[in-house]
N, C-alpha and C. Protein backbone atom coordinates (compact mmCIF):
# COMPACT_ATOMS: atom_id res chain seq x y z
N UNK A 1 0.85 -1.19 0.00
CA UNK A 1 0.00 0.00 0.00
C UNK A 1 0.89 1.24 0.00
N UNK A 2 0.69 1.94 -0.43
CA UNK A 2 1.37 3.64 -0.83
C UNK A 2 1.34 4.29 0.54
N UNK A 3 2.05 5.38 0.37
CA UNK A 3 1.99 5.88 1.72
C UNK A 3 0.91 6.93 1.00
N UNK A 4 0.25 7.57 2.19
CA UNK A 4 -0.31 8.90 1.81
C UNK A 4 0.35 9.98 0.75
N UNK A 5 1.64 9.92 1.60
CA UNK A 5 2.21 11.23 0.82
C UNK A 5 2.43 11.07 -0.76
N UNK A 6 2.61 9.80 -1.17
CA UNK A 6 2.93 9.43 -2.35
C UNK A 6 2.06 9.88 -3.27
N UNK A 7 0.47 9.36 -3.04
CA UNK A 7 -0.54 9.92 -3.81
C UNK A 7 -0.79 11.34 -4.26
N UNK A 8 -1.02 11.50 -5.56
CA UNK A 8 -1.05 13.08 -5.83
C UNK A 8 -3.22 12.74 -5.78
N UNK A 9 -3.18 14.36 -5.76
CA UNK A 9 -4.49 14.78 -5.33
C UNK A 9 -5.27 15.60 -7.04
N UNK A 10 -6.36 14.84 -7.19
CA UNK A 10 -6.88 15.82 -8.57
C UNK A 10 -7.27 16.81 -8.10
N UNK A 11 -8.05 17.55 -8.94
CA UNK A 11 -8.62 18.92 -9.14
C UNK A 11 -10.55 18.84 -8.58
N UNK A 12 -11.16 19.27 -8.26
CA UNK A 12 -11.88 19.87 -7.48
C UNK A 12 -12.65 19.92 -8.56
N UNK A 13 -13.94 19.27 -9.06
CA UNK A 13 -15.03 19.53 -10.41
C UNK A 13 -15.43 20.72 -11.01
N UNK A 14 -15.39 21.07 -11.89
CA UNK A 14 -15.82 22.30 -12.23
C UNK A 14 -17.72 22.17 -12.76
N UNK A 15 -18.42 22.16 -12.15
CA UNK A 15 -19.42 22.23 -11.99
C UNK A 15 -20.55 23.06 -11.87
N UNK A 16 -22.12 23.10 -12.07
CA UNK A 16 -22.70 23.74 -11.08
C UNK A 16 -24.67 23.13 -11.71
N UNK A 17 -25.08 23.76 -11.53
CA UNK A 17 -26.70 23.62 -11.87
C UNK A 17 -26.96 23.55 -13.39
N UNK A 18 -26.21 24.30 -13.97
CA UNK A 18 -26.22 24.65 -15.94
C UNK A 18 -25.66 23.58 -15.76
N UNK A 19 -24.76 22.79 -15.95
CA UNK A 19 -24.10 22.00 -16.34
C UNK A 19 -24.81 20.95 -17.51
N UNK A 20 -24.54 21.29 -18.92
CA UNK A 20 -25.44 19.97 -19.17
C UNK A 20 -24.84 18.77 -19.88
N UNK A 21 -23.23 18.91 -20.30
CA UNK A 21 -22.33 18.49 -21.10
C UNK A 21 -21.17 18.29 -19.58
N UNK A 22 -20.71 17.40 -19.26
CA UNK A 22 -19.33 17.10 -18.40
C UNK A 22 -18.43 16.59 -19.13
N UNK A 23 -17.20 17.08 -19.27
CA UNK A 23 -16.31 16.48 -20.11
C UNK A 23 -14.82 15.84 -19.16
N UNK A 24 -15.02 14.52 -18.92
CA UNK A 24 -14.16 13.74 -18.05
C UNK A 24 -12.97 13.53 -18.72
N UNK A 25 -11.39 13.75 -18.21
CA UNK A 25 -10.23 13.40 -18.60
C UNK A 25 -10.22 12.42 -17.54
N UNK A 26 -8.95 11.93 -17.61
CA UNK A 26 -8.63 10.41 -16.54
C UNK A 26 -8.11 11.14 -15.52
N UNK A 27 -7.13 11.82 -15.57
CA UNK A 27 -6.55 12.51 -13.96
C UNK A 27 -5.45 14.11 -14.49
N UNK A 28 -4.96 14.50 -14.33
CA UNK A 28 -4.40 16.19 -14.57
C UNK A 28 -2.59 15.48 -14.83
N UNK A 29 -2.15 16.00 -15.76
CA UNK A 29 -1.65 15.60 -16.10
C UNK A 29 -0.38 16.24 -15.10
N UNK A 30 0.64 16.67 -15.17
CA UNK A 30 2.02 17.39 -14.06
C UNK A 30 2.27 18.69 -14.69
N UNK A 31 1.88 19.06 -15.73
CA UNK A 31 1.79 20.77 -15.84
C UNK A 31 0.04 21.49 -14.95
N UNK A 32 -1.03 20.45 -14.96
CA UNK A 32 -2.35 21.15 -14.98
C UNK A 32 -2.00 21.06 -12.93
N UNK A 33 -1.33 19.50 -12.37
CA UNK A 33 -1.22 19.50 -11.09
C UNK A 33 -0.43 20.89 -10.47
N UNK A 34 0.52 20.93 -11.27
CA UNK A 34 1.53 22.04 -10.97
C UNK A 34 0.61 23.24 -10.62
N UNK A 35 0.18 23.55 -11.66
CA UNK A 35 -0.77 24.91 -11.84
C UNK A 35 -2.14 24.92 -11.01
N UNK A 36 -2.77 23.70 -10.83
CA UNK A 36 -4.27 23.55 -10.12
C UNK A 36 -5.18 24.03 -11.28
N UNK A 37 -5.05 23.35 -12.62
CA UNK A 37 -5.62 24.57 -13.17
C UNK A 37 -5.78 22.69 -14.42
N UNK A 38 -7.55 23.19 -14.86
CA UNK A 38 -7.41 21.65 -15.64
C UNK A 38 -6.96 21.97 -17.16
N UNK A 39 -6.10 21.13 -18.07
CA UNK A 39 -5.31 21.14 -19.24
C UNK A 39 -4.69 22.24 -19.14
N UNK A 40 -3.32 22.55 -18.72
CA UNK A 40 -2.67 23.44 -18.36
C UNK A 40 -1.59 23.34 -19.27
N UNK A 41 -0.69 22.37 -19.76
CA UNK A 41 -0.21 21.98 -20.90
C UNK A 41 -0.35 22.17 -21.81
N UNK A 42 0.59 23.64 -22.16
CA UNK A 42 0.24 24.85 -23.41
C UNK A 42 -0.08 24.05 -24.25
N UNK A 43 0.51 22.53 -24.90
CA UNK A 43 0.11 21.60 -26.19
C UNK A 43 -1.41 20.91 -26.33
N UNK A 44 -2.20 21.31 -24.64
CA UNK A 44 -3.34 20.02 -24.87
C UNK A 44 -3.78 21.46 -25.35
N UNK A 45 -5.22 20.35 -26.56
CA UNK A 45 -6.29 20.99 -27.42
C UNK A 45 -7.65 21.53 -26.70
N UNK A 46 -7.77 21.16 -25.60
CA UNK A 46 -9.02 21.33 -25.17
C UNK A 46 -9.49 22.59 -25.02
N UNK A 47 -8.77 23.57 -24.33
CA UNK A 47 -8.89 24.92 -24.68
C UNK A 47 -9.62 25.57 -26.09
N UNK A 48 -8.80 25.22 -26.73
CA UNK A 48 -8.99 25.39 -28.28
C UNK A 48 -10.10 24.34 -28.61
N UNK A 49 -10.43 23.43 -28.65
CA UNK A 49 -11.45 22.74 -29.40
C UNK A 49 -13.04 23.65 -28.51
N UNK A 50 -12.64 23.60 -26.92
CA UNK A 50 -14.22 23.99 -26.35
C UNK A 50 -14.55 25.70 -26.88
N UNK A 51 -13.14 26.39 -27.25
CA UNK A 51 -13.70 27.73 -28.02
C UNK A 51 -14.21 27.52 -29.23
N UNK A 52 -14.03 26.64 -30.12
CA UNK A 52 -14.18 26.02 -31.51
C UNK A 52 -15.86 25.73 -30.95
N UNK A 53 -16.29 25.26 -30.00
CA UNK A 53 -17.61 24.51 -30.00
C UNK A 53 -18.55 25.93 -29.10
N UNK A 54 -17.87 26.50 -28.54
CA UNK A 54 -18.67 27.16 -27.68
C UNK A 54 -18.72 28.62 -28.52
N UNK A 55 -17.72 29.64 -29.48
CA UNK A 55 -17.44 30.46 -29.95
C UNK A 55 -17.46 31.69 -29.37
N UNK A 56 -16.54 31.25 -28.49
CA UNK A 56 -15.85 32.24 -27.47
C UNK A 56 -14.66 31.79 -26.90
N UNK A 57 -13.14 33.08 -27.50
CA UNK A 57 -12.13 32.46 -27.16
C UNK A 57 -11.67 31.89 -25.56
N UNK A 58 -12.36 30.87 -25.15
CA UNK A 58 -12.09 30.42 -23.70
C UNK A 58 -10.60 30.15 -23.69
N UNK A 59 -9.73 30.22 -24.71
CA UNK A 59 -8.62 29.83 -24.76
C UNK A 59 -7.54 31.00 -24.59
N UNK A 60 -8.14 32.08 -25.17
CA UNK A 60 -7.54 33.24 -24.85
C UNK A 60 -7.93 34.02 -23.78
N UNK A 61 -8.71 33.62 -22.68
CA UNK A 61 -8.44 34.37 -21.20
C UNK A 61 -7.91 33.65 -20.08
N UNK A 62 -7.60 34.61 -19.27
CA UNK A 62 -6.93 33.88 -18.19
C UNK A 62 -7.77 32.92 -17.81
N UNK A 63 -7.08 31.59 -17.12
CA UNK A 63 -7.56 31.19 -16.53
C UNK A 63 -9.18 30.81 -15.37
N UNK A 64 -8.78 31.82 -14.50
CA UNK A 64 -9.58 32.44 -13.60
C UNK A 64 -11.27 32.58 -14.36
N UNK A 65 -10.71 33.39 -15.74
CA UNK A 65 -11.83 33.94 -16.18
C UNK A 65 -12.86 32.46 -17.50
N UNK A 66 -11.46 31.61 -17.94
CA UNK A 66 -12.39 30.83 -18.68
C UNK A 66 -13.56 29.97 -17.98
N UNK A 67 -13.30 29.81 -16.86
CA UNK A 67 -14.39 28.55 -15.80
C UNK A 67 -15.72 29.36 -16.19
N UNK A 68 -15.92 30.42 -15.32
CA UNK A 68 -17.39 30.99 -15.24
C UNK A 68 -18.25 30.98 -16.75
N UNK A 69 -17.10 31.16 -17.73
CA UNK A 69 -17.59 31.36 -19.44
C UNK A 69 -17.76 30.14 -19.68
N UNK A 70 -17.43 29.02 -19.22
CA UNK A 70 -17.13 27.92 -19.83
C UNK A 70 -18.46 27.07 -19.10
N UNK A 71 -18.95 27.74 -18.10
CA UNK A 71 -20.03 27.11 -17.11
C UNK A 71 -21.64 27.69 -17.39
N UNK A 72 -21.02 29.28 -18.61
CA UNK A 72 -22.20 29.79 -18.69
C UNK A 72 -23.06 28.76 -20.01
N UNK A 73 -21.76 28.44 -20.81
CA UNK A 73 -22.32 27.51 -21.51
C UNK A 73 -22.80 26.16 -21.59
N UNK A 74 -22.49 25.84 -19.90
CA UNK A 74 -23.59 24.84 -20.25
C UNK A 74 -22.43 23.43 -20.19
N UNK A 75 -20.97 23.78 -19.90
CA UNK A 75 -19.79 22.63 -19.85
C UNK A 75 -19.33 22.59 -18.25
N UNK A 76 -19.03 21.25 -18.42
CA UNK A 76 -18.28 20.97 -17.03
C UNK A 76 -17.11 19.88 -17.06
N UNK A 77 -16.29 20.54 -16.43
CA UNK A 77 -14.94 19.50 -16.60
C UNK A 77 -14.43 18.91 -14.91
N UNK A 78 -14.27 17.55 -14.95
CA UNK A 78 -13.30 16.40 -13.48
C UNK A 78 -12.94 15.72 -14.85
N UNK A 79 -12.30 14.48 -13.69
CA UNK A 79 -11.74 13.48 -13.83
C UNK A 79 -12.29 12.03 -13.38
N UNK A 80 -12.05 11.42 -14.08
CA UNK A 80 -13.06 10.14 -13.44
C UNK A 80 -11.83 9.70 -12.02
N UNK A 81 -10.65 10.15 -12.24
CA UNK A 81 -9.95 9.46 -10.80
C UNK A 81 -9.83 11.28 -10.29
N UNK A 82 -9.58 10.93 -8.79
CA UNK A 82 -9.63 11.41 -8.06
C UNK A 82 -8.45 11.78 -6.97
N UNK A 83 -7.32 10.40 -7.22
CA UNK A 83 -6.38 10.38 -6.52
C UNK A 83 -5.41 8.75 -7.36
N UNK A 84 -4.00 9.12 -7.43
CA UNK A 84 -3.56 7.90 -8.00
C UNK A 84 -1.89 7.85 -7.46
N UNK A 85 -1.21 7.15 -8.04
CA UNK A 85 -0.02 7.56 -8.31
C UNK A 85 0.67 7.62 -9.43
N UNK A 86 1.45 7.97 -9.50
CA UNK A 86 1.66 8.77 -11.30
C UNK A 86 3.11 9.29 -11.56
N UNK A 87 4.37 8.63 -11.93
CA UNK A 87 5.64 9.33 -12.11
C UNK A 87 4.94 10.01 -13.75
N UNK A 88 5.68 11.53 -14.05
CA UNK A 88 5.09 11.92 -15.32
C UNK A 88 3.65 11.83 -15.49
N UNK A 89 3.09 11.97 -17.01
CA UNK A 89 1.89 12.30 -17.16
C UNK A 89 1.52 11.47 -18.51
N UNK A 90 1.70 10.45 -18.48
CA UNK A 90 1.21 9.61 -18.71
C UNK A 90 0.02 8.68 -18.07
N UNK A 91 -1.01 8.21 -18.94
CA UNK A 91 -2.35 7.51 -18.29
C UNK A 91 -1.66 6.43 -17.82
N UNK A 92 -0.93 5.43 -18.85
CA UNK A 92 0.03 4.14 -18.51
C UNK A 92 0.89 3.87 -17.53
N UNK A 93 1.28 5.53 -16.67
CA UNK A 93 1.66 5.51 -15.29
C UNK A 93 1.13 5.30 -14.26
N UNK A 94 -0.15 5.39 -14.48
CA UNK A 94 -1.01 5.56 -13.37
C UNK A 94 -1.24 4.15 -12.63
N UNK A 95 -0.95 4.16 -11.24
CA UNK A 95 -1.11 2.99 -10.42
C UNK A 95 -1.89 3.61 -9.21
N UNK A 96 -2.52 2.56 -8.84
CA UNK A 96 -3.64 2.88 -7.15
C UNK A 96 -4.36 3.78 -7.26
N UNK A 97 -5.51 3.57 -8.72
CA UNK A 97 -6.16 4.31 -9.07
C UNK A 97 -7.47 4.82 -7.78
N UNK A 98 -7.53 5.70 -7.71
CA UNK A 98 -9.16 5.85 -6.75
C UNK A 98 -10.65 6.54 -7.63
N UNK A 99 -10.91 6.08 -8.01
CA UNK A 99 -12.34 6.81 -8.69
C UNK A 99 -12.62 8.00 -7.67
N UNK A 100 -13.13 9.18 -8.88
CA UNK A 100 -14.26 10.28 -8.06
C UNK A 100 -15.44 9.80 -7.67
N UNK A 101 -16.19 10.56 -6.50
CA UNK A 101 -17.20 10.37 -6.27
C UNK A 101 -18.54 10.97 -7.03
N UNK A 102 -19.06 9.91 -8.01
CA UNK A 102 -19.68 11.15 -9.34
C UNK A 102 -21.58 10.96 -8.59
N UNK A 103 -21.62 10.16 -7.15
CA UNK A 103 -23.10 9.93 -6.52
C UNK A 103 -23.67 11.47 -6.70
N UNK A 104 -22.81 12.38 -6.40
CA UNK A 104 -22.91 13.83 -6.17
C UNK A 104 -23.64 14.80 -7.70
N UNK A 105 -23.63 14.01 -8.79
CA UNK A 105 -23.74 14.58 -9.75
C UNK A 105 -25.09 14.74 -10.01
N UNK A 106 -26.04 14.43 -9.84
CA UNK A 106 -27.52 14.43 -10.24
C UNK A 106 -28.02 15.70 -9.77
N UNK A 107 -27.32 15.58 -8.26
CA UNK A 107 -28.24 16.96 -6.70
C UNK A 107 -27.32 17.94 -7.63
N UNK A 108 -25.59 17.95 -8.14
CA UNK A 108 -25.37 19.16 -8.79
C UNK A 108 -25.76 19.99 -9.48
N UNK A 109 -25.92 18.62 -10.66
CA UNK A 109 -25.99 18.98 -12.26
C UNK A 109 -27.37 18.42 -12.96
N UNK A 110 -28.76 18.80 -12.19
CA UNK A 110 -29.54 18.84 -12.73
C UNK A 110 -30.48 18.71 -14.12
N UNK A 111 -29.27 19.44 -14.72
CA UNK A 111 -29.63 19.51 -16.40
C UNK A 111 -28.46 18.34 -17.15
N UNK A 112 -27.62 17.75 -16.18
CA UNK A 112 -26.65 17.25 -16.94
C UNK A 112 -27.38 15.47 -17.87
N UNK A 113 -27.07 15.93 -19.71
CA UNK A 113 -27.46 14.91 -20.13
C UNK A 113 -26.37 14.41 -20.85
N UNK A 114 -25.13 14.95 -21.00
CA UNK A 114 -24.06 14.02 -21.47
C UNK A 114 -22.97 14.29 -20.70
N UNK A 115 -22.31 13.18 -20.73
CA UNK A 115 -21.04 12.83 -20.12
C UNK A 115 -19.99 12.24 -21.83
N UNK A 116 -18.90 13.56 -21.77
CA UNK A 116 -17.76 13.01 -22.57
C UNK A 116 -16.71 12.41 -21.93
N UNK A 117 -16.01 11.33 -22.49
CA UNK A 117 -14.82 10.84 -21.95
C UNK A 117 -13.53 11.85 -22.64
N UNK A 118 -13.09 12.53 -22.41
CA UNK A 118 -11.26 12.81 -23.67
C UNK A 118 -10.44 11.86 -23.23
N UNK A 119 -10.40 10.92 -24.16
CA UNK A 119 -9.33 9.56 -24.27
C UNK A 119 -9.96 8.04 -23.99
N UNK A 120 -9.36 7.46 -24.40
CA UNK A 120 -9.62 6.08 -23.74
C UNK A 120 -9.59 5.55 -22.43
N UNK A 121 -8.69 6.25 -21.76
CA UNK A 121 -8.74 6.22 -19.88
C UNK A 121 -9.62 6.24 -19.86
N UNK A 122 -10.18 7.89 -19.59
CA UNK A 122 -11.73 7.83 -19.20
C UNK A 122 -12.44 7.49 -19.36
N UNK A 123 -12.58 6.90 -20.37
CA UNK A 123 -13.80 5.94 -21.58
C UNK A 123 -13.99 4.38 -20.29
N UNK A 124 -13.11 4.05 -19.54
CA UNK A 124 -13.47 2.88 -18.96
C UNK A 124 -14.44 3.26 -18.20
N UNK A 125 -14.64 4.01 -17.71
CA UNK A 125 -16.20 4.64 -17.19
C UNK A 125 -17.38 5.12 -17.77
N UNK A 126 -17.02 5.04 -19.38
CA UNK A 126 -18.59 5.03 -20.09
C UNK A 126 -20.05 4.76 -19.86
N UNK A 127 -19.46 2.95 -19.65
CA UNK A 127 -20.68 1.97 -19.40
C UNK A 127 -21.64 2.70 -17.83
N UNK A 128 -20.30 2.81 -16.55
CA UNK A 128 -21.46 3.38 -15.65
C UNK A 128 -22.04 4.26 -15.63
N UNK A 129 -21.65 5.31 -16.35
CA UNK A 129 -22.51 6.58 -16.87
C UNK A 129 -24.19 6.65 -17.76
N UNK A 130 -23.20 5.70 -18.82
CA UNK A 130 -24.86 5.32 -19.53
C UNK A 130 -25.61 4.11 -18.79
N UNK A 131 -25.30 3.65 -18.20
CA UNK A 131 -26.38 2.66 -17.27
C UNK A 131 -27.05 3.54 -16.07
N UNK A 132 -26.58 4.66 -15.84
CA UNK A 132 -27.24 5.67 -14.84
C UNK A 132 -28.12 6.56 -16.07
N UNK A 133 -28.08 6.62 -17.27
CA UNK A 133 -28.72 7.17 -17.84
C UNK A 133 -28.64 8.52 -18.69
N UNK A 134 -27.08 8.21 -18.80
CA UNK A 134 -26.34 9.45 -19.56
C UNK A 134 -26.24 9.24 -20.85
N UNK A 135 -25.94 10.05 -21.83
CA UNK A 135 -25.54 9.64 -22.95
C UNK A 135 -24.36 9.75 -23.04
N UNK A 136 -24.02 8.85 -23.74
CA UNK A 136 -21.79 9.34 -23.57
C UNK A 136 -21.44 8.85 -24.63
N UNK A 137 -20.15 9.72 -25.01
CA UNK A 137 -19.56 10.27 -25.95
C UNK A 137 -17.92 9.69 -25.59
N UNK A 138 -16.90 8.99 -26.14
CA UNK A 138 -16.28 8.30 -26.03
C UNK A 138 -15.17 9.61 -27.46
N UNK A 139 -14.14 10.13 -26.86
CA UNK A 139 -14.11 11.56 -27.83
C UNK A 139 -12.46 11.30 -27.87
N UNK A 140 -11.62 11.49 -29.28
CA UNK A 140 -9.93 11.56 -29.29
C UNK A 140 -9.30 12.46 -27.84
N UNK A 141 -8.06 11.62 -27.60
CA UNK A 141 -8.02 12.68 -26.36
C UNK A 141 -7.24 14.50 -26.72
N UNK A 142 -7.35 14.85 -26.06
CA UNK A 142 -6.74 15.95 -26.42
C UNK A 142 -5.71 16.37 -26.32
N UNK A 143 -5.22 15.12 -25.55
CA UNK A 143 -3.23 15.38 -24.99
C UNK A 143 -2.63 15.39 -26.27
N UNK A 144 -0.86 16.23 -25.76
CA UNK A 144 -0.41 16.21 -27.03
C UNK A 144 0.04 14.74 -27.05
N UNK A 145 0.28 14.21 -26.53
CA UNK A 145 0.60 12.88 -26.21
C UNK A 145 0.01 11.75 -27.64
N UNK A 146 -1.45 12.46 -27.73
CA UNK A 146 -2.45 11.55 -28.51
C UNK A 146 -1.95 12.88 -29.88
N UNK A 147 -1.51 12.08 -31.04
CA UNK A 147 -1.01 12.97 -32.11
C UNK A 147 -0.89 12.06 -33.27
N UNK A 148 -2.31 11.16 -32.86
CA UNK A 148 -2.84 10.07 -34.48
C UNK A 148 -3.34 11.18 -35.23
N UNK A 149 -4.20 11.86 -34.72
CA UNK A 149 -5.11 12.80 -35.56
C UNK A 149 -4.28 14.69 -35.10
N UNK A 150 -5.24 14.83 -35.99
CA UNK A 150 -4.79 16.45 -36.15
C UNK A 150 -5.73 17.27 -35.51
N UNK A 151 -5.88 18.50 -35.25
CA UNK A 151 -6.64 18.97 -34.19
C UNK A 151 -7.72 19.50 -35.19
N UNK A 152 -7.45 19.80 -36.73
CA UNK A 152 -9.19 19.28 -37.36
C UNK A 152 -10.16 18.07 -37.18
N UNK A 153 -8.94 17.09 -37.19
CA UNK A 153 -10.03 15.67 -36.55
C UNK A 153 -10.52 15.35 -35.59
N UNK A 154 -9.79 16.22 -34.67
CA UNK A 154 -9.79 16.06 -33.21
C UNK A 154 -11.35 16.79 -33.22
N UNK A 155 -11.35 18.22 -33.63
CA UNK A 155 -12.99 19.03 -33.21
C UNK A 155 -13.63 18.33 -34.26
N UNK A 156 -13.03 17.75 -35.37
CA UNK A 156 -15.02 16.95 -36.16
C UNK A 156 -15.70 16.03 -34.98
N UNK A 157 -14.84 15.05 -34.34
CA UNK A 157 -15.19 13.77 -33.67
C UNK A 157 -15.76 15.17 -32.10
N UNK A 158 -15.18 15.96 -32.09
CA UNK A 158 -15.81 16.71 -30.11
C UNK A 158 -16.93 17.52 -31.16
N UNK A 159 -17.20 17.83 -32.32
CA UNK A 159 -18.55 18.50 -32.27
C UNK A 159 -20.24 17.85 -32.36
N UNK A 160 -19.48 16.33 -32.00
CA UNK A 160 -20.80 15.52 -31.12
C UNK A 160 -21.45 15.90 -30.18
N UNK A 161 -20.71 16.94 -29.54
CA UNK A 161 -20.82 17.52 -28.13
C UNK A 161 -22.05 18.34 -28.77
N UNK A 162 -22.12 19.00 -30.04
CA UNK A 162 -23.06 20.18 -30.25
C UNK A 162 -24.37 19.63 -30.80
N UNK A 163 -24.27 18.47 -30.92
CA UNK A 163 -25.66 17.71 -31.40
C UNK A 163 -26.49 17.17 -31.22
């Protein structure tokens, strides 16, 4: 068993009542942990693809300021883990996985009717999502890591999100 200290700690849901789209990564990669801040890793796309879908540069404001814009529309971003261990930022690192607690999501997110995975990590939590009654979306990830596709292919396959 790990010691406490070993385990790194995710990020805190970005959530609220609008919520009607959640878009789950597997855990924060060591630039987003560094920062407390989710896809923080000037190379991931997500920034850029959710301004592409939402049409508002969420990518070009600070931080601070993309959440509230990003919540007015109706998006919400966690992680399906919650706590792991992890040398680097790689998914394939990840050992002593702990799932989030997603019981919390219904009393949150009221309006929430899809759940996206970005990547195949997260995708192993599909099935319990749509057996609670979500629709889910299984989406290229957005790390630079993932660099089969190009970040045109990347937003054709995330503008499922708009349909």
């Amino acid at each position: 068993m790990p010691s406490p200290s070993s385990l790194l700690t995710g990020l805190a849901p970005v959530i609220d009542a609008r919520t009607r789209i959640l878009v789950l990564g597997s855990f924060p990669g060591a630039a987003s942990l560094a920062a407390r801040q989710y896809y923080a890793h000037p190379r991931n796309q997500l920034w850029p693809i959710l301004s592409a879908l939402t049409g508002e540069d969420l990518a070009g404001l600070p931080y601070g300021e993309r959440l509230p814009r990003l919540l007015a529309h109706g998006y919400g971003l966690w992680d399906v883990l919650g706590a792991c261990e992890r040398s680097g930022s790689l998914d394939a690192a990840i050992r002593q996985p702990a799932a989030n607690d997603f019981a919390q999501l219904r009393a949150r997110c009221p309006q929430l009717e899809t759940v996206a995975f970005n990547g195949q990590a997260s995708a192993k939590f599909a099935a319990q999502f749509g057996a609670a009654g979500y629709r889910t979306l299984v989406l290229p990830s957005t790390s630079p890591a993932h660099a089969a596709l190009s970040f045109a292919q990347k937003l054709a396959h995330w503008h499922a999100l708009t349909t």
